[in-house]
N, C-alpha and C. Protein backbone atom coordinates (compact mmCIF):
# COMPACT_ATOMS: atom_id res chain seq x y z
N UNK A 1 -24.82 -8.75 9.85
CA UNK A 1 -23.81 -7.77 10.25
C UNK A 1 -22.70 -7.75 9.20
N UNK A 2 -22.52 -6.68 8.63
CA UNK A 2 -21.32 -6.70 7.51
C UNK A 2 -19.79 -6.22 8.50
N UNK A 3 -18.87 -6.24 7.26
CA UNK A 3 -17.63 -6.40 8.12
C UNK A 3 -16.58 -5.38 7.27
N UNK A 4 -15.62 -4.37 7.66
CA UNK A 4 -15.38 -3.33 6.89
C UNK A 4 -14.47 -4.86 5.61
N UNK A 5 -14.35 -3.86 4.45
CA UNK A 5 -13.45 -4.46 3.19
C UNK A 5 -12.07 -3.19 2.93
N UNK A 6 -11.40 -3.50 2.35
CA UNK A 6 -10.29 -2.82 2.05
C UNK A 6 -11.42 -1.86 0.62
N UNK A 7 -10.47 -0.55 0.86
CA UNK A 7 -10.96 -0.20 -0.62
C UNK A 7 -9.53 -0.12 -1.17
N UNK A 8 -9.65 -0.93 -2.39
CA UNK A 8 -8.04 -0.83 -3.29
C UNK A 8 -7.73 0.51 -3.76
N UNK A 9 -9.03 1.07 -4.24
CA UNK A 9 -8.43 2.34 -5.30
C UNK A 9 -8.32 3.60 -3.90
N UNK A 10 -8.54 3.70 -2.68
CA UNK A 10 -8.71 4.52 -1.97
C UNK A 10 -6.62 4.55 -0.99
N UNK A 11 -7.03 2.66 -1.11
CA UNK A 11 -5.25 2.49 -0.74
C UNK A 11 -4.31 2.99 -1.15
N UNK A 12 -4.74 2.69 -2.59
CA UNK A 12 -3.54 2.71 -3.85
C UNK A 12 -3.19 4.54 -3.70
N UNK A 13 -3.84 5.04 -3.50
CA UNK A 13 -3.81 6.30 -3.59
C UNK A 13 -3.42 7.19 -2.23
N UNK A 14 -3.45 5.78 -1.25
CA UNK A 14 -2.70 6.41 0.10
C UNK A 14 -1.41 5.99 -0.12
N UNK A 15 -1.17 4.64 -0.74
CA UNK A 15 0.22 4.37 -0.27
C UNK A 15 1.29 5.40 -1.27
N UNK A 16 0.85 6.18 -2.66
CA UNK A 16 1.43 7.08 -3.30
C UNK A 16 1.47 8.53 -2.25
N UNK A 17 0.71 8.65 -1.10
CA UNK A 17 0.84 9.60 -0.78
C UNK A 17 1.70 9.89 0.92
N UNK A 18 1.80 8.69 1.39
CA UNK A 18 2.51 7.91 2.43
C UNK A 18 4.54 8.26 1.60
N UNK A 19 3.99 6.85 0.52
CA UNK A 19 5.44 6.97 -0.26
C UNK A 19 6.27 8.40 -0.26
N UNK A 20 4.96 9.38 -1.32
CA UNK A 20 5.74 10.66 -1.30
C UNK A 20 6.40 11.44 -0.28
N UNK A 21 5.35 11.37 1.04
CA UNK A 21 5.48 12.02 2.55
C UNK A 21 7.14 11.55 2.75
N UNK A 22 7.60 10.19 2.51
CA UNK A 22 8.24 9.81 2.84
C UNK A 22 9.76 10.03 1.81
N UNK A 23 9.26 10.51 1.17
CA UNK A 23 10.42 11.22 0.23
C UNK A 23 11.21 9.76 -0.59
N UNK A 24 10.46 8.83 -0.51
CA UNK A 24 11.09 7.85 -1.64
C UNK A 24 9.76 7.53 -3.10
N UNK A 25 10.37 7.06 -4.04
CA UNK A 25 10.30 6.55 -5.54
C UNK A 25 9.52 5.31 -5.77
N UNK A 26 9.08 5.49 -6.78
CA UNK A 26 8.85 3.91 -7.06
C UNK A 26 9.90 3.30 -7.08
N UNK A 27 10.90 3.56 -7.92
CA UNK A 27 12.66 2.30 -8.15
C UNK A 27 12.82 2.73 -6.39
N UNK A 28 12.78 3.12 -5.15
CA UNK A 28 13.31 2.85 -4.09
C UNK A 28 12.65 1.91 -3.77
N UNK A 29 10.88 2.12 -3.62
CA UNK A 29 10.46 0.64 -3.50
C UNK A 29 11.40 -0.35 -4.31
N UNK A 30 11.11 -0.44 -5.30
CA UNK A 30 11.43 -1.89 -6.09
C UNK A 30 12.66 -2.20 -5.38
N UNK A 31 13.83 -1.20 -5.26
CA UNK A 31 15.04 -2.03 -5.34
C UNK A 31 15.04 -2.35 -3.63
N UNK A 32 14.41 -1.54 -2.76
CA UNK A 32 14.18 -2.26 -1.63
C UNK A 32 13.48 -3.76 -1.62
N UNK A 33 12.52 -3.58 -2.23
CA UNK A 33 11.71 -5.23 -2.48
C UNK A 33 12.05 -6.10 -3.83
N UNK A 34 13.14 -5.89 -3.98
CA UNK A 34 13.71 -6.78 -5.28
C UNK A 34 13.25 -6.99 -6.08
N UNK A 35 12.05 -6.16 -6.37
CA UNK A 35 11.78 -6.59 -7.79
C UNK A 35 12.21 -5.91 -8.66
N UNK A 36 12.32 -6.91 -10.41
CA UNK A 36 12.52 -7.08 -11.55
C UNK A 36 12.21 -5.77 -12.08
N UNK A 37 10.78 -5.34 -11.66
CA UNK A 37 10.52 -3.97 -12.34
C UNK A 37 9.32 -3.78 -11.56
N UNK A 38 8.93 -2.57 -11.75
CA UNK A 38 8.10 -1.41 -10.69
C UNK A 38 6.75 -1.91 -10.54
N UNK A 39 6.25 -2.75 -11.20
CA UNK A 39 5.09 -3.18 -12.01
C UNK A 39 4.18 -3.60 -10.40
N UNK A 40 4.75 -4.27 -9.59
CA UNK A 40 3.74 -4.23 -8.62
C UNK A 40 3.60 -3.64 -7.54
N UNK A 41 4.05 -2.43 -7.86
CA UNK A 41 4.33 -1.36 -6.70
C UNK A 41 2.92 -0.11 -7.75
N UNK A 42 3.47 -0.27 -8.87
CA UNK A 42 2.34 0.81 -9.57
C UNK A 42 0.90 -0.24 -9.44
N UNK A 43 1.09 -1.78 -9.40
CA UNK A 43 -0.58 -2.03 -9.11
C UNK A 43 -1.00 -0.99 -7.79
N UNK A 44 -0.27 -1.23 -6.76
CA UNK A 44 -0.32 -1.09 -5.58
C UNK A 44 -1.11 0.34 -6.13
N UNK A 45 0.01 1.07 -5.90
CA UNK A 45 -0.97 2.50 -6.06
C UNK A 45 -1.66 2.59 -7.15
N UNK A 46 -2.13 1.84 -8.09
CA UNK A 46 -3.57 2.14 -9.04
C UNK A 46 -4.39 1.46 -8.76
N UNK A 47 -4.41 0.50 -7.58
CA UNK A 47 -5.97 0.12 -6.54
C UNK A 47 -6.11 -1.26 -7.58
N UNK A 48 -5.11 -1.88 -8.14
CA UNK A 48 -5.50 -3.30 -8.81
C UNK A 48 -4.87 -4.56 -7.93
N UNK A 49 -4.33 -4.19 -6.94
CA UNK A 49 -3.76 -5.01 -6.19
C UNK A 49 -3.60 -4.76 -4.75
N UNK A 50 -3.04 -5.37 -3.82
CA UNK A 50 -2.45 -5.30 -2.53
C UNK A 50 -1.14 -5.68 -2.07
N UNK A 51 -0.36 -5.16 -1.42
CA UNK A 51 0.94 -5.93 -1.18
C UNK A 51 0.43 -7.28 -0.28
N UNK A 52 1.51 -7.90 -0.61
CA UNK A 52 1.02 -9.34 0.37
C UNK A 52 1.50 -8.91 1.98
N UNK A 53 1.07 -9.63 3.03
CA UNK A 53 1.11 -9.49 4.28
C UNK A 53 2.33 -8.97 4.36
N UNK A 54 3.69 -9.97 4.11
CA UNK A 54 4.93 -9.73 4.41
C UNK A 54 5.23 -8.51 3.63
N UNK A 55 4.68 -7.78 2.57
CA UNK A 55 5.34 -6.86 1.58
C UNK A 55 4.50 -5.47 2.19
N UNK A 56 3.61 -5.58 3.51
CA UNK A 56 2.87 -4.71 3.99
C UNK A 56 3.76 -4.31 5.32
N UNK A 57 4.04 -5.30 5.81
CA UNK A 57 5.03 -5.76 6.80
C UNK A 57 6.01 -4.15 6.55
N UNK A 58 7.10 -4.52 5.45
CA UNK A 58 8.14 -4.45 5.21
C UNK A 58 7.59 -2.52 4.68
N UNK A 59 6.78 -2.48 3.89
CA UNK A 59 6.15 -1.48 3.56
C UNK A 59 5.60 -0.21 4.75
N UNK A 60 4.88 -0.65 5.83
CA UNK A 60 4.96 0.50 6.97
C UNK A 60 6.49 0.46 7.30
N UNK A 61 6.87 -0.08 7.58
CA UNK A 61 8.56 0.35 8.14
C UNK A 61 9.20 1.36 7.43
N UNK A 62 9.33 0.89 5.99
CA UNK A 62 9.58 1.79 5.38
C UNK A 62 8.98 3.48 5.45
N UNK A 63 7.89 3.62 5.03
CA UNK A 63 6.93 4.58 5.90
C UNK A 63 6.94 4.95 7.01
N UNK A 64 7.62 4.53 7.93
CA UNK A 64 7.33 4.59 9.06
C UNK A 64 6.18 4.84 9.53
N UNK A 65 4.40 3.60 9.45
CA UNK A 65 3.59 3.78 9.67
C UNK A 65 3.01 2.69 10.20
N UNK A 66 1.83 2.20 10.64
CA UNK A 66 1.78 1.21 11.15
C UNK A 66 0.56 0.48 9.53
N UNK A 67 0.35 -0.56 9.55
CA UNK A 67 -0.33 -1.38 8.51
C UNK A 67 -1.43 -0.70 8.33
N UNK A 68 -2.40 -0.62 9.69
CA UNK A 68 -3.22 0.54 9.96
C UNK A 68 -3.45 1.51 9.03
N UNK A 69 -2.58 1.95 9.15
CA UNK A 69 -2.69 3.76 8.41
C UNK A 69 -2.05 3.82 7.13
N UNK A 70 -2.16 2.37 5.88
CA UNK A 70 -1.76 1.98 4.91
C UNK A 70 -2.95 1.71 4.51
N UNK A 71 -3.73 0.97 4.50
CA UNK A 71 -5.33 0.20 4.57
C UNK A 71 -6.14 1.25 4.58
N UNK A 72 -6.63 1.30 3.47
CA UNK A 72 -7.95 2.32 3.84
C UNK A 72 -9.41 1.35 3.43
N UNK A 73 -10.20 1.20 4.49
CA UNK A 73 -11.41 0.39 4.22
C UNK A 73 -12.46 1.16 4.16
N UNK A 74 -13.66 0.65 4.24
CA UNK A 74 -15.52 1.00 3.83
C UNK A 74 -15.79 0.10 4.93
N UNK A 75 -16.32 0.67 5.88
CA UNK A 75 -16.73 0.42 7.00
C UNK A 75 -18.51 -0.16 6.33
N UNK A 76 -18.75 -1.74 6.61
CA UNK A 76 -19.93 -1.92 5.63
C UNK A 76 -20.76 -1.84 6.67
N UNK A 77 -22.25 -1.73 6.57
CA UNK A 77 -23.37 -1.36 7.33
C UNK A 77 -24.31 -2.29 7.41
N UNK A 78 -24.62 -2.53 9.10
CA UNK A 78 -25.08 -3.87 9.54
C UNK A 78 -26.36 -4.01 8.45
């Protein structure tokens, strides 16, 4: 029995489109999540990374969405 997986490049490309819906920036991310520079907010949306739990957390709120509807997976086949 397989078990769904995240697809990164399918995410990365929701959370740019979540972000936009939501009328904020990459620098709003960053300076909301303190980082140094944009760099892991653009992994995020170019599907080379994931936010960590807490930065997913903090990330639907922002969105106002639930983790859910951030995650886009591949439902794998028994």
């Amino acid at each position: 029995m397989g078990f769904p997986t995240i697809n990164l490049t399918r995410t990365g490309a929701n959370i740019i489109r979540l972000r936009k819906a939501a009328g904020l920036t990459v620098h709003d991310l960053q300076m909301v999540f303190g980082f140094n520079s944009p760099q892991a907010i653009y992994k995020w949306q170019n599907g080379t990374a994931l936010p960590t739990v807490d930065n997913l957390i903090v990330l639907a709120a922002l969105l106002q969405v639930r983790i859910d509807d951030i995650l886009i997976t591949d439902n794998a086949v028994a």
